[in-house]
Protein backbone atom coordinates (compact mmCIF):
# COMPACT_ATOMS: atom_id res chain seq x y z
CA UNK A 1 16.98 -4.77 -4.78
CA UNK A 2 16.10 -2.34 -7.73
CA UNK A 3 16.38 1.46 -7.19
CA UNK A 4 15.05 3.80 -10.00
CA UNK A 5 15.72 6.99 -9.28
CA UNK A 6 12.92 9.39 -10.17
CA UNK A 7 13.23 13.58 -10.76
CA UNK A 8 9.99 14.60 -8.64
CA UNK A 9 6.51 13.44 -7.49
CA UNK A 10 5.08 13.25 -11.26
CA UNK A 11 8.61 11.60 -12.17
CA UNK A 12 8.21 8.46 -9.30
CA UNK A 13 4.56 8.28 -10.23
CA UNK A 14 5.21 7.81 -13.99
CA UNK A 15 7.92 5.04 -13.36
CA UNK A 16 5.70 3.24 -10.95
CA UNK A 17 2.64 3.05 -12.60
CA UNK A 18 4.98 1.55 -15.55
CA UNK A 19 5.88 -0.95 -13.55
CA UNK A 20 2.40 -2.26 -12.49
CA UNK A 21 0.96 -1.88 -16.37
CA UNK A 22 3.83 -4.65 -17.51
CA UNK A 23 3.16 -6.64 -15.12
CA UNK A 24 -0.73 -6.24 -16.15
CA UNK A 25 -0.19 -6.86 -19.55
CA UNK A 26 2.39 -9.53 -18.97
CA UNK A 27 -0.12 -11.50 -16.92
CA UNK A 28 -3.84 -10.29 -17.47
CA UNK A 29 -4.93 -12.12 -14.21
CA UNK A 30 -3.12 -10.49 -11.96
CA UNK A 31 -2.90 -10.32 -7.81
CA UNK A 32 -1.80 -6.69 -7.08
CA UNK A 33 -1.59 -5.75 -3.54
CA UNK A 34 -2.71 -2.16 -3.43
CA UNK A 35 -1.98 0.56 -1.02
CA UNK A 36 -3.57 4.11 -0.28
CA UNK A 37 -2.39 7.07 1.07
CA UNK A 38 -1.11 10.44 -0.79
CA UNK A 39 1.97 9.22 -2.37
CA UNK A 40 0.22 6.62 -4.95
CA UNK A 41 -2.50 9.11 -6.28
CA UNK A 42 -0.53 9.86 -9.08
CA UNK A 43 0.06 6.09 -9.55
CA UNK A 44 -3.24 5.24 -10.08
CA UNK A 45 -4.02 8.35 -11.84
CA UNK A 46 -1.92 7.09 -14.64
CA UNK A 47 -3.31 3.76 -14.74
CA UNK A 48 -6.80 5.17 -14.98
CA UNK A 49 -5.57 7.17 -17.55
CA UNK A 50 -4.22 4.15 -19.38
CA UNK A 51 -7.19 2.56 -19.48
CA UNK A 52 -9.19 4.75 -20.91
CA UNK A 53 -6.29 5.18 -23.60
CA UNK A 54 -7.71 1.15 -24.23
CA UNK A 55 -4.14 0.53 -23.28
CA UNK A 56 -4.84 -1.44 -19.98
CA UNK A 57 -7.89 -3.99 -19.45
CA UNK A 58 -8.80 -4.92 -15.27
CA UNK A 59 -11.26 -7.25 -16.55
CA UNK A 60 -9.19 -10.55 -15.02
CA UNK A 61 -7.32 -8.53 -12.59
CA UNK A 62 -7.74 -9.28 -8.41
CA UNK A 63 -6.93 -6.89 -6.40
CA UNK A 64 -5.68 -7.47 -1.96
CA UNK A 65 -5.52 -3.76 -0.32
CA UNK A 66 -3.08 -3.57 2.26
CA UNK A 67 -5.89 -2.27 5.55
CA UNK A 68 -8.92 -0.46 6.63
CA UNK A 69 -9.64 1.85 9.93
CA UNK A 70 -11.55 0.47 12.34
CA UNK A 71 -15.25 2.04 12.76
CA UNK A 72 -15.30 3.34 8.78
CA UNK A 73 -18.13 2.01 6.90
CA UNK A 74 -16.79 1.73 3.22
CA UNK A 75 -19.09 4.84 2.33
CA UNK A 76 -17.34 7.16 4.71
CA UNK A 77 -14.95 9.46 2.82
CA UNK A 78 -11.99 8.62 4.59
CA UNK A 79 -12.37 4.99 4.16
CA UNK A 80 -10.02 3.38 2.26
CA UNK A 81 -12.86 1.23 0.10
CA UNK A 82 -14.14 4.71 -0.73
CA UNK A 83 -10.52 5.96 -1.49
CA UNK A 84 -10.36 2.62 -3.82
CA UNK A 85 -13.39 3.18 -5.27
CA UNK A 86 -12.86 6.90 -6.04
CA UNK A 87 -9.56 6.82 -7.66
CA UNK A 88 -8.92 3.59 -9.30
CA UNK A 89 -12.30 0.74 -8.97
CA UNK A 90 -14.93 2.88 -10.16
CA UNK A 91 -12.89 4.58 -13.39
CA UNK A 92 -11.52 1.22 -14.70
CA UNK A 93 -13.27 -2.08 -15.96
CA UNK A 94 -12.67 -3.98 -12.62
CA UNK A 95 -15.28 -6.58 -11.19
CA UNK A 96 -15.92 -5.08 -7.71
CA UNK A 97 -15.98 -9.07 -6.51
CA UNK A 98 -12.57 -8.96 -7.37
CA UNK A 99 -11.54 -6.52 -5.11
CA UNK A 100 -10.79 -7.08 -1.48
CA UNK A 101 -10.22 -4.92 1.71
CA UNK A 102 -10.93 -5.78 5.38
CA UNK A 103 -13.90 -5.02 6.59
CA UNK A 104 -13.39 -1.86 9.32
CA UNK A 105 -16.78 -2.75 10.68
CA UNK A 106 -16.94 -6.63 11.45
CA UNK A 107 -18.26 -7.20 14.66
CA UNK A 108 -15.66 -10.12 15.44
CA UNK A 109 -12.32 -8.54 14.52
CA UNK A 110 -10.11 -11.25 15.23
CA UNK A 111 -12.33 -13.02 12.99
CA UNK A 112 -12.65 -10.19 10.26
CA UNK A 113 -8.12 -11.00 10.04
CA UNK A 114 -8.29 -14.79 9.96
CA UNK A 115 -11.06 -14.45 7.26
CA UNK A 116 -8.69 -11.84 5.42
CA UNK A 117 -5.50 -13.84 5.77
CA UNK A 118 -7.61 -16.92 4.42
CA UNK A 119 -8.76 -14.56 0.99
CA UNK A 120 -5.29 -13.68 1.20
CA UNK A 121 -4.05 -17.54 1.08
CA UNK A 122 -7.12 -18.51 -1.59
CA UNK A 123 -5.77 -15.88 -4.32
CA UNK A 124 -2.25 -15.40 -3.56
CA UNK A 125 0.49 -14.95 -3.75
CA UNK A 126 0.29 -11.57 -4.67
CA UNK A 127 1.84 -11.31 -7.65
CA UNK A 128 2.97 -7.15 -7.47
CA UNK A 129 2.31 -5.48 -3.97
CA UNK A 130 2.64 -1.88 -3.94
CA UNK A 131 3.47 0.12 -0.81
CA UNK A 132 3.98 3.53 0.29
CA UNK A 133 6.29 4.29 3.62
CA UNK A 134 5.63 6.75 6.91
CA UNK A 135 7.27 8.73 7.88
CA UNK A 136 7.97 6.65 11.01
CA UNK A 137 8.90 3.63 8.88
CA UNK A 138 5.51 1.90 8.40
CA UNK A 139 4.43 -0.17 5.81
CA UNK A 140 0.50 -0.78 5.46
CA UNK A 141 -0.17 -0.18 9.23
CA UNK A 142 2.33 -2.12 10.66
CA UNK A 143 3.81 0.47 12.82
CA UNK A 144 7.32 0.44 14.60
CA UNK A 145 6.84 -2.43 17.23
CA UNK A 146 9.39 -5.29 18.73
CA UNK A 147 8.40 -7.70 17.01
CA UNK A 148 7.34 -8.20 13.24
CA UNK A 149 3.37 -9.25 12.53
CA UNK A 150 3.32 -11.55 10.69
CA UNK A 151 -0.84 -12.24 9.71
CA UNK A 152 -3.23 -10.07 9.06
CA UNK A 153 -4.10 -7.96 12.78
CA UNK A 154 -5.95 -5.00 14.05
CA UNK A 155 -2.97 -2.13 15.08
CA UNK A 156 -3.56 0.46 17.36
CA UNK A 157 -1.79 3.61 15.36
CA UNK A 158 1.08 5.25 16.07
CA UNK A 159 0.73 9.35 16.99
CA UNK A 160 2.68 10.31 13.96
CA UNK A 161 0.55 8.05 11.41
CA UNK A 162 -3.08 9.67 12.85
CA UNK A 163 -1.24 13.24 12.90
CA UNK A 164 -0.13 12.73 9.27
CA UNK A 165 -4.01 11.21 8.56
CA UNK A 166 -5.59 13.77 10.62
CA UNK A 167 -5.32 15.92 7.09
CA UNK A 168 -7.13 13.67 5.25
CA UNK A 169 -10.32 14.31 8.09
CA UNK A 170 -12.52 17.72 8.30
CA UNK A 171 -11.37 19.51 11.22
CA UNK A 172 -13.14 18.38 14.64
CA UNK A 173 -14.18 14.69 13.38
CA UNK A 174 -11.92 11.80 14.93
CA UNK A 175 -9.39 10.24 13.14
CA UNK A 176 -9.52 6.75 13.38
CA UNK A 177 -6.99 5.22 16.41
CA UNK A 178 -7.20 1.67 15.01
CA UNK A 179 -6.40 -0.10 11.88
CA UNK A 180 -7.24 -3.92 10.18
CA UNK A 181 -3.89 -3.86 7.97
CA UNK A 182 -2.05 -6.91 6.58
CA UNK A 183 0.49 -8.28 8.17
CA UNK A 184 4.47 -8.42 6.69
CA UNK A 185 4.33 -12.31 5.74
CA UNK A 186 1.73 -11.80 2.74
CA UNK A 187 3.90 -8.98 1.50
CA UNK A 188 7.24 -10.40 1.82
CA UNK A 189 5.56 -13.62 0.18
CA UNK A 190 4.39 -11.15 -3.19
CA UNK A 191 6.36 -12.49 -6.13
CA UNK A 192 7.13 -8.43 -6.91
CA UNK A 193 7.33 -5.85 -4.40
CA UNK A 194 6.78 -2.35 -5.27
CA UNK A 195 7.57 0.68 -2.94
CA UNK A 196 7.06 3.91 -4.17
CA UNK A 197 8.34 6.75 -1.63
CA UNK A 198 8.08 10.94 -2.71
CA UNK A 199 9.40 13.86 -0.35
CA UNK A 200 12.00 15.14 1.84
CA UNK A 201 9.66 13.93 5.09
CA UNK A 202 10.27 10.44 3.90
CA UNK A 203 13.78 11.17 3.50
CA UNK A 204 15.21 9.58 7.16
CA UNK A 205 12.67 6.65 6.88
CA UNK A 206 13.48 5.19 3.42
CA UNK A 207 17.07 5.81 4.64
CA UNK A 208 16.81 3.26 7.53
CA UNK A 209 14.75 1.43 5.27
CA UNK A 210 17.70 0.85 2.48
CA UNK A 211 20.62 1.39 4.65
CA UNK A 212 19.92 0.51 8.45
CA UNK A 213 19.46 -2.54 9.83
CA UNK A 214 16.51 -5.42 9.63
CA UNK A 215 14.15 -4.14 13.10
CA UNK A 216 10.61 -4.21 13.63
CA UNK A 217 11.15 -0.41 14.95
CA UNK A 218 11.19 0.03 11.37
CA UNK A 219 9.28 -1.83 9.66
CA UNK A 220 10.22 -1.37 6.10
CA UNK A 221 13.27 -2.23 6.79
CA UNK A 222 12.39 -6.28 6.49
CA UNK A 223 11.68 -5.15 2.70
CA UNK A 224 15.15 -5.51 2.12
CA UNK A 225 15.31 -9.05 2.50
CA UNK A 226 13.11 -9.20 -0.42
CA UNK A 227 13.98 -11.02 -3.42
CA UNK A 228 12.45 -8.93 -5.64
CA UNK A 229 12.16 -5.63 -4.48
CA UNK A 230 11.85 -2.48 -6.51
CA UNK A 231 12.35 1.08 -5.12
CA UNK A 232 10.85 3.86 -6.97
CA UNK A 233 12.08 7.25 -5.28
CA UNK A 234 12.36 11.15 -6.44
CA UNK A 235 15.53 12.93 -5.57
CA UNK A 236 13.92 14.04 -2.07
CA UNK A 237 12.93 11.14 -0.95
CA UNK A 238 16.77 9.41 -1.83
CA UNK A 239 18.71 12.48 -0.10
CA UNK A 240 20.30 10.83 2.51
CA UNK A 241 20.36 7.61 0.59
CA UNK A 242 24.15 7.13 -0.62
């Protein structure tokens, strides 16, 4: 385990996005496991901006996103093809046949995770997988549980992770209750793994992430019996982290 202590938000995000443009220009072809959420904005941010300094080319590059909601058609503004496609797919040279989410709307769910698991299998392993963290310890949207998922799965969400999303939603329109996310074997099977965490709410989870023990209640917590894993953190975030 790496830890790379960042000053702030802008800090972590520089650092990170470093990280994923060697390992793009190291190997052009590249598997990156992408996450969403309001902690890797910035990340991507830089990348586009990278790109259009002719300093990065997606041309070759695949990309595996971590999950979908349930019930969002990929042009819904909270989707998280339309996040994709907003801040990274759509300002950088990427084939869109390259990129791959689950499909919130498949009318055979079960199906929708074997068939992701299989893309999964056909272009892996991921070669860099970057992850944000909830509050509650979640990774993707595997949420505390008793047992570790393994494959990919649809997850009913925890109340904190659709409070936290609920400000991502105008006010009075549901927030999803259901998730397709990949499950923890395909990440813990990424050659790199990348977890970027900002904040003093994240604070107690990265915490029992780094320091506590190996339990599905928290679920980031199998992340440290990665081989290769590299924390990117500002000073909130690593508060309670000795």
């Amino acid at each position: 385990m790496r830890i790379i202590r960042a000053k702030d938000y802008k800090d972590m995000s520089e650092k990170a996005a470093s990280i994923i443009w060697a390992q793009m220009l190291l190997k052009k072809n590249s598997v990156l496991g992408l996450a969403t959420g309001g902690t890797v904005l910035g990340i991507y941010e830089i990348l586009c901006e990278k790109y259009m300094e002719g300093e990065l080319d997606f041309s070759s590059v695949k990309t595996l996103n971590l999950d979908e909601y349930v019930g969002l058609e990929g042009r819904h503004p909270q989707s998280y093809r339309h996040y994709m496609d907003k801040n990274l797919f759509e300002k950088v040279n990427i084939l869109k046949n390259n990129t791959f989410l689950p499909n919130g709307l498949a009318e055979d769910l079960k199906r929708e995770c074997k068939d992701y698991d299989e893309t999964i299998r056909q272009l892996g392993p991921i070669d860099l997988q970057l992850l944000g963290l909830g509050r509650n310890g979640h990774i993707g949207f595997n949420e505390p549980d008793d047992h570790f998922e393994d494959n990919t799965h649809v997850r009913r969400l925890n109340e904190t992770t659709i409070k936290d999303n609920s400000r991502f939603f105008e006010m009075g329109e549901e927030v999803p209750k259901s998730a397709i996310t990949m499950g923890i074997k395909p990440i813990m099977e990424s050659k790199a793994v990348l977890l970027a965490v900002s904040g003093v709410e994240k604070a107690k989870a990265l915490k029992a992430v780094l320091n506590g023990p190996v339990t599905p209640s928290v679920p980031g917590s199998i992340l440290g019996k990665h081989e290769n894993l590299i924390v990117v953190a500002d000073l909130d975030a690593l508060m309670h982290v000795g």
